[in-house]
Protein backbone atom coordinates (compact mmCIF):
# COMPACT_ATOMS: atom_id res chain seq x y z
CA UNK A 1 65.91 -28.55 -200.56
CA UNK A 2 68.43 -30.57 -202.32
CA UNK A 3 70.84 -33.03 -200.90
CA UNK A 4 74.01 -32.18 -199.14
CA UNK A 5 76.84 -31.95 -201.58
CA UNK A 6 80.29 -33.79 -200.41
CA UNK A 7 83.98 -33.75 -201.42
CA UNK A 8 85.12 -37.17 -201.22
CA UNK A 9 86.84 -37.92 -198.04
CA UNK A 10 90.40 -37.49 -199.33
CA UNK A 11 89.83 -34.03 -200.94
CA UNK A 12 88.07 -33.03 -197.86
CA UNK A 13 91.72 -33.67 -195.98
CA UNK A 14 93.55 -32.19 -198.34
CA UNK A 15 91.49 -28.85 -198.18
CA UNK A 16 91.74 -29.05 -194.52
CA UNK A 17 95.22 -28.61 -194.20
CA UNK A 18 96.03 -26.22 -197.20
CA UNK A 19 97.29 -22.75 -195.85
CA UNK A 20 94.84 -20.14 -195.47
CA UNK A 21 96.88 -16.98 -196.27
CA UNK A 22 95.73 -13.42 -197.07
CA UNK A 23 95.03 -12.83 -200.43
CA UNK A 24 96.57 -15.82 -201.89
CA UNK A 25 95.16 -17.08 -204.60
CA UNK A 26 95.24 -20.86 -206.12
CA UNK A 27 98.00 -20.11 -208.22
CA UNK A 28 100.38 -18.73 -205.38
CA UNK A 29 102.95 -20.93 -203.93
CA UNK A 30 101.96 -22.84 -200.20
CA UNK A 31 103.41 -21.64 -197.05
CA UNK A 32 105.95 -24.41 -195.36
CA UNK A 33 103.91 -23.91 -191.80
CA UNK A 34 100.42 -23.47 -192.47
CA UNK A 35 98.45 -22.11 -189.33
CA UNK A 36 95.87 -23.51 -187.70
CA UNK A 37 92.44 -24.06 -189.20
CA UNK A 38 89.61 -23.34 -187.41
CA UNK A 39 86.75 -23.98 -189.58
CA UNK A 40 87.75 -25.88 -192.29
CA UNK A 41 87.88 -29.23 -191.24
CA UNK A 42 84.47 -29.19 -188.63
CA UNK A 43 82.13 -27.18 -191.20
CA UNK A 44 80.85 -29.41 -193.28
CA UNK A 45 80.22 -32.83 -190.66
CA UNK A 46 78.45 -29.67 -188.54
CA UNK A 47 76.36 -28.15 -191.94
CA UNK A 48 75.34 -31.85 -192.39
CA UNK A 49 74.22 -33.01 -188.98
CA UNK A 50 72.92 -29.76 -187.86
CA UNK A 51 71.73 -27.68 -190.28
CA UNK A 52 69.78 -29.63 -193.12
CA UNK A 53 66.20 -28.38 -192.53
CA UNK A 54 63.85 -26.99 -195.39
CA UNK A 55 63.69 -23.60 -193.42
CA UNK A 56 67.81 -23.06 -193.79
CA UNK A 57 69.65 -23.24 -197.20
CA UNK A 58 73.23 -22.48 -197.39
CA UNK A 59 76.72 -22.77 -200.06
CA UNK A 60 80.27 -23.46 -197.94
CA UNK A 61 83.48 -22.45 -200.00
CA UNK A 62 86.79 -22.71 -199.27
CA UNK A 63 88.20 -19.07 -199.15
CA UNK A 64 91.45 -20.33 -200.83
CA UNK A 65 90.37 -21.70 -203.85
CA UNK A 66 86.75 -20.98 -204.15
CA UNK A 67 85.62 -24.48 -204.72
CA UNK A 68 82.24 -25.61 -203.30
CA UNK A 69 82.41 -28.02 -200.33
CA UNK A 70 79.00 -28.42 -199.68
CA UNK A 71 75.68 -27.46 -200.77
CA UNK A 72 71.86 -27.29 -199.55
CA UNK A 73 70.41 -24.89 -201.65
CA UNK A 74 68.44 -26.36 -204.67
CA UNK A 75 68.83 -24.34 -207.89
CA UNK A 76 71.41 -22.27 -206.00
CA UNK A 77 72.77 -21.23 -210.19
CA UNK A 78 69.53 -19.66 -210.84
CA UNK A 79 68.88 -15.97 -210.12
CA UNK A 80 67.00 -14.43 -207.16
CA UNK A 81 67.14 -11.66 -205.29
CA UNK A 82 69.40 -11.01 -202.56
CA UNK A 83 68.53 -8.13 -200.96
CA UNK A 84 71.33 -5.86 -199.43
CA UNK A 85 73.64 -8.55 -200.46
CA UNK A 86 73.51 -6.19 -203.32
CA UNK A 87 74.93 -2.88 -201.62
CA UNK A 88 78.56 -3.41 -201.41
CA UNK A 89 78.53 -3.63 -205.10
CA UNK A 90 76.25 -0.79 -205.72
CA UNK A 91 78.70 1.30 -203.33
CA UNK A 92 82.06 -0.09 -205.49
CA UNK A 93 80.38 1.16 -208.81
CA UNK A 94 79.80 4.49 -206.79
CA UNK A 95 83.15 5.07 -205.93
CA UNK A 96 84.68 4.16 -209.17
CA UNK A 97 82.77 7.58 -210.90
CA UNK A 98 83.76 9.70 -207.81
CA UNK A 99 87.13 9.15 -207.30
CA UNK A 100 86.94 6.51 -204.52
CA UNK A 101 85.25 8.50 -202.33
CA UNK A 102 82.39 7.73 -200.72
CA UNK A 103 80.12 10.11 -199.28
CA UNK A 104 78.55 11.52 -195.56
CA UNK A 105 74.66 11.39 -195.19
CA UNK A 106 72.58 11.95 -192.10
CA UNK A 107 69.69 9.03 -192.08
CA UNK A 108 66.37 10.10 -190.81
CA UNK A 109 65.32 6.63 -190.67
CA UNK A 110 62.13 6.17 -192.11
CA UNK A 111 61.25 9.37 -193.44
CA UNK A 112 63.77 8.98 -195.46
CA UNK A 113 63.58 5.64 -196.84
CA UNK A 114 65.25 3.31 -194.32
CA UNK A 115 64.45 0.04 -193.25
CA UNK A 116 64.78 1.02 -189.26
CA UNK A 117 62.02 3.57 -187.84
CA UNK A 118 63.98 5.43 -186.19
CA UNK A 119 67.12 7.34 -187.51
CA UNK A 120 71.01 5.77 -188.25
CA UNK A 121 71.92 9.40 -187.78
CA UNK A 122 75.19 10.53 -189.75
CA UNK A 123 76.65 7.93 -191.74
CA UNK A 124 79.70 7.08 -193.98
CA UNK A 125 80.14 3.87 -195.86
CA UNK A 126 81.75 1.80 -193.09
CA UNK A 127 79.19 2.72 -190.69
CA UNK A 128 76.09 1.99 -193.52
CA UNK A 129 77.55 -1.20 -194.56
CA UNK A 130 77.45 -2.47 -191.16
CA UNK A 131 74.05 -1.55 -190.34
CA UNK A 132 72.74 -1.84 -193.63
CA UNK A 133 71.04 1.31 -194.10
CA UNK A 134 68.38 1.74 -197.00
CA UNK A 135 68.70 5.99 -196.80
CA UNK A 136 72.77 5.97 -196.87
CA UNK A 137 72.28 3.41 -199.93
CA UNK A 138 69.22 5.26 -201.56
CA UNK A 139 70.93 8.26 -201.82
CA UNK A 140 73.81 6.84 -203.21
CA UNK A 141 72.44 4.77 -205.96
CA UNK A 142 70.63 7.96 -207.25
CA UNK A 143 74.02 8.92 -208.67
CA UNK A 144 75.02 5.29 -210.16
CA UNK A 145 74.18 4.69 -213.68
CA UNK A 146 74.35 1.21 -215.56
CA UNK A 147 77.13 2.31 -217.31
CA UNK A 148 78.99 2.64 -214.55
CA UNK A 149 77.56 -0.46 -212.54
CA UNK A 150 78.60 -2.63 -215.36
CA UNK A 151 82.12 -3.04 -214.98
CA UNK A 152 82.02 -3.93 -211.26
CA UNK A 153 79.16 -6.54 -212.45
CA UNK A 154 81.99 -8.07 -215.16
CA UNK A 155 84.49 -8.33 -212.64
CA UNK A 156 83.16 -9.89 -210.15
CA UNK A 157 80.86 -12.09 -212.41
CA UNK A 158 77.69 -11.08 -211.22
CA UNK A 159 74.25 -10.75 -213.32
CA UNK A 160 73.48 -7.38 -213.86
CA UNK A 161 70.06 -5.61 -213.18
CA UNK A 162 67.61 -5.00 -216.12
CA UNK A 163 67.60 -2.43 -218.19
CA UNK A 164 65.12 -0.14 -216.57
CA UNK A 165 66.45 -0.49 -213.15
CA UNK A 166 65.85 2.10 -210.49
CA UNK A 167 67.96 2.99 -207.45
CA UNK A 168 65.43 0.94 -205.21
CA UNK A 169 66.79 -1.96 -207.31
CA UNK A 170 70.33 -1.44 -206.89
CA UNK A 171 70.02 -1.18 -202.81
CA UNK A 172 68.54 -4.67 -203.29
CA UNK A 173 64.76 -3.67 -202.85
CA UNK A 174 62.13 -5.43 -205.15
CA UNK A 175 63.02 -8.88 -207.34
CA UNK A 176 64.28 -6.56 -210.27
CA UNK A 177 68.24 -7.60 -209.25
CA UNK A 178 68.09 -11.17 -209.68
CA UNK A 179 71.72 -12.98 -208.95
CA UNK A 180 72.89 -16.66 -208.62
CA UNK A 181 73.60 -17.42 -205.27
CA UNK A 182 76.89 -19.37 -205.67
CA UNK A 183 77.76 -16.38 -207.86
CA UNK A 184 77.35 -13.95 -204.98
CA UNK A 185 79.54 -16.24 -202.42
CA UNK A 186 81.96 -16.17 -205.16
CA UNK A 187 81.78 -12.24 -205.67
CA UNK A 188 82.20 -11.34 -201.39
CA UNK A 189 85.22 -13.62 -202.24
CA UNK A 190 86.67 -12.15 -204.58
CA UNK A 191 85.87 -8.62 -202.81
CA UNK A 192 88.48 -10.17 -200.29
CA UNK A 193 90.85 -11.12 -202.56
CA UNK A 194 91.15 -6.96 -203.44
CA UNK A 195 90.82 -5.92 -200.50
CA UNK A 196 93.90 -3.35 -200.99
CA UNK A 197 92.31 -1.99 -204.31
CA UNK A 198 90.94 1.69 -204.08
CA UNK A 199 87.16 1.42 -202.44
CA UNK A 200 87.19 -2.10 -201.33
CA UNK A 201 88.81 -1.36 -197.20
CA UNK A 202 86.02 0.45 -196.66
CA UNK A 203 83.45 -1.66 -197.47
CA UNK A 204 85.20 -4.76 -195.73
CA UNK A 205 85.74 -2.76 -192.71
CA UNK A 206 81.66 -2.08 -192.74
CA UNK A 207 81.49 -5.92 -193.05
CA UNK A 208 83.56 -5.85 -190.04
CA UNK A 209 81.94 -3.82 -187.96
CA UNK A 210 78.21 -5.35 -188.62
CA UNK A 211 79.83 -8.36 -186.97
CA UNK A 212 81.04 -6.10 -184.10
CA UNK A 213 77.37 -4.76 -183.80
CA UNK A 214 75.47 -3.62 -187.05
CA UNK A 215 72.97 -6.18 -188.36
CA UNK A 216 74.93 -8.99 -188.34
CA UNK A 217 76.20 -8.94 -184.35
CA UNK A 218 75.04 -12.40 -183.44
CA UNK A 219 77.60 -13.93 -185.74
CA UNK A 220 80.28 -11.71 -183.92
CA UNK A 221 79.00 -12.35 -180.47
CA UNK A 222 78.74 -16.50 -181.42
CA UNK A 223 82.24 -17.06 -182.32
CA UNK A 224 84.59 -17.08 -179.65
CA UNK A 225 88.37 -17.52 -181.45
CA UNK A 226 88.00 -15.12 -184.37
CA UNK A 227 86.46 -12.66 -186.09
CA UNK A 228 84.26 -12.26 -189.30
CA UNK A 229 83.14 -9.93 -192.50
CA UNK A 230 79.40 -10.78 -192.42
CA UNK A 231 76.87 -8.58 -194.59
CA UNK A 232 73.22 -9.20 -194.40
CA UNK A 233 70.20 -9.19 -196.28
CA UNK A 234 66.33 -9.21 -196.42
CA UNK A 235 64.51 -10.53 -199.96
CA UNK A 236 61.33 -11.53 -201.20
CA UNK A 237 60.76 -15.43 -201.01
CA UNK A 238 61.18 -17.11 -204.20
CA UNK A 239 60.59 -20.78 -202.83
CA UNK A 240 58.05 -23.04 -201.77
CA UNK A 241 56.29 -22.66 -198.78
CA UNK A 242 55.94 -18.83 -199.64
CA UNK A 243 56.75 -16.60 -196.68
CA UNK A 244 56.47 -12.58 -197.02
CA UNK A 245 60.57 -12.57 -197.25
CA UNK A 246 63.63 -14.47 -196.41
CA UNK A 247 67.10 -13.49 -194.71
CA UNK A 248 70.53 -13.84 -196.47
CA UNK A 249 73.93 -13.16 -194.88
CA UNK A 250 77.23 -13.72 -196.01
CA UNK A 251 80.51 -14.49 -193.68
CA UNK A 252 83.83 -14.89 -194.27
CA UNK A 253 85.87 -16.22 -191.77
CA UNK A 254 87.97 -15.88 -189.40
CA UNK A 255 88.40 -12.30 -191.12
CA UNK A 256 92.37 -12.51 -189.74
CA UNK A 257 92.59 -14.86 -193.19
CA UNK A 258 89.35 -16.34 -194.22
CA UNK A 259 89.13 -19.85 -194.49
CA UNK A 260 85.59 -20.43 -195.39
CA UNK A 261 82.74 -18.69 -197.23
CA UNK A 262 79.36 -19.22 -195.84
CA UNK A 263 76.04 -17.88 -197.59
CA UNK A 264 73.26 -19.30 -196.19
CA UNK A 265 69.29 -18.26 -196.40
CA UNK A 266 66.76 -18.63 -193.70
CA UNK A 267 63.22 -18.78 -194.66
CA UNK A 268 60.61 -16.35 -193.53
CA UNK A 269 63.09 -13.95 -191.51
CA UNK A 270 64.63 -10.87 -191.72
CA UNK A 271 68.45 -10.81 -192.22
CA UNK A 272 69.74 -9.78 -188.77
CA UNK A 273 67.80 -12.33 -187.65
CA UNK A 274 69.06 -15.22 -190.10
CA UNK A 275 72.57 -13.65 -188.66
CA UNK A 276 71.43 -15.87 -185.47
CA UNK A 277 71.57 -19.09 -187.33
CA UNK A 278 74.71 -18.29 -189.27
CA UNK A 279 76.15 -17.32 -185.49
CA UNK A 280 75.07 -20.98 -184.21
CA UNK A 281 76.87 -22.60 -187.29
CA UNK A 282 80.12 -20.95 -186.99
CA UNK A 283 80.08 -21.50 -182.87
CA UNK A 284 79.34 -25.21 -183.60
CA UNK A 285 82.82 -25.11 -186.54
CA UNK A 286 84.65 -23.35 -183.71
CA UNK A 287 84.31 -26.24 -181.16
């Protein structure tokens, strides 16, 4: 893995104590009380110390300005896949072609395509972002086209799929949907940042409840002071020591007025359990 990447010491302060408001963006003025930080000034001393083993990688932005404060994740520009990471995007391009409107489907679990045996029962998008389900997503991608996908791709900077992609690839199955991973943390930022635009509630409110208890509950039940959007994800391993797959989440918190950005990948598991880890590094920023 490669080495930690720091701010210098000065930066690092000055990040600290910048004001963490909703949906401001670099170029809005700062508030004259900024509130408490929670995260910001603990994460990376706590990444560092604690979490710098081959088996975890992970990116830490600040949710204000999306500049990278740390980094242990070698090649973390070049394109992989990510799994579900995938699906929110997938779900955006959806709604844009049916008016914002996101459909009801009844998963039957595995016989019909899901990752979990047994069925999610009747879903809508909230509900199948949180607990990731493969049928709710299959179905929908069979009505997304690349035409369509490609706009939400351009604005939130995010490789698109090849050519001859199939609605397997755009639920994040296979290694067909390759994408950076400091380009994803930047896109679930930026997701954030429109959170009042037509489609997007939805899907952060799914984000919000797989913290409460979809796939990624053991970030929610780890942190003790806030809340967080978390999606997760399962992918094929594309790094040395080979393992069948790796997990991938993605949290932003607190989700009151993220602070941080925190994608991290743990080798050889499956996404609600790399949720774990990601749990035991926010509990650690919390203290």
């Amino acid at each position: 893995m490669g080495p930690l990447t720091r701010l210098g010491i000065s930066t690092i302060l000055i990040l600290a104590f910048l004001p963490y408001l909703p949906g401001r963006t670099p170029t809005q003025s700062p508030s004259a009380t900024p509130p408490r930080t929670l995260f910001s000034q603990s994460a990376i001393q706590v990444l560092e110390h604690e979490f710098s083993g081959n088996s975890v990688s992970y990116l830490l932005l600040d949710a204000n300005s999306g500049v990278l404060l740390a980094s242990h994740w070698e090649n973390s520009g070049k394109p992989i896949p990510l799994g579900s990471l995938v699906k929110p995007f997938t779900a955006l391009a959806y709604a844009g072609a049916h008016d914002f409107r996101y459909p009801i489907y009844e998963c039957r679990g595995q016989a019909s395509g899901c990752w979990q045996v047994r069925p999610h029962g009747k879903l809508d998008i909230v509900s199948a972002i949180a607990v990731s389900c493969n049928s709710y997503f299959r179905s929908l991608a069979e009505s997304v086209t690349s035409e369509q996908l490609l706009p939400v791709t351009r604005t939130f900077d995010l490789e698109s799929p090849e050519a001859n992609f199939t609605g397997s690839s755009l639920i994040g199955l296979g290694e067909r949907w390759k994408i950076s991973p400091v380009r994803m943390a930047r896109a679930y930022l930026e997701l954030y940042r429109r959170r009042d635009q037509p489609g997007v509630r939805e899907i952060l409110a799914g984000m919000l409840q797989s913290a409460q208890r979809g796939t990624g509950a053991a970030v929610g039940r780890a942190l003790k002071h806030s809340e967080a959007f978390v999606k997760t994800g399962t992918a094929p391993c594309t790094h040395a020591p080979r393992a069948p797959g790796d997990g991938f989440v993605v949290a932003l918190v607190p989700a009151q007025a993220p602070e941080i950005v925190l994608l991290v990948r743990v080798h050889g598991v499956a996404g609600a359990k790399a949720a774990e880890t990601v749990g035991r590094m926010l509990s650690r920023m919390e203290e």
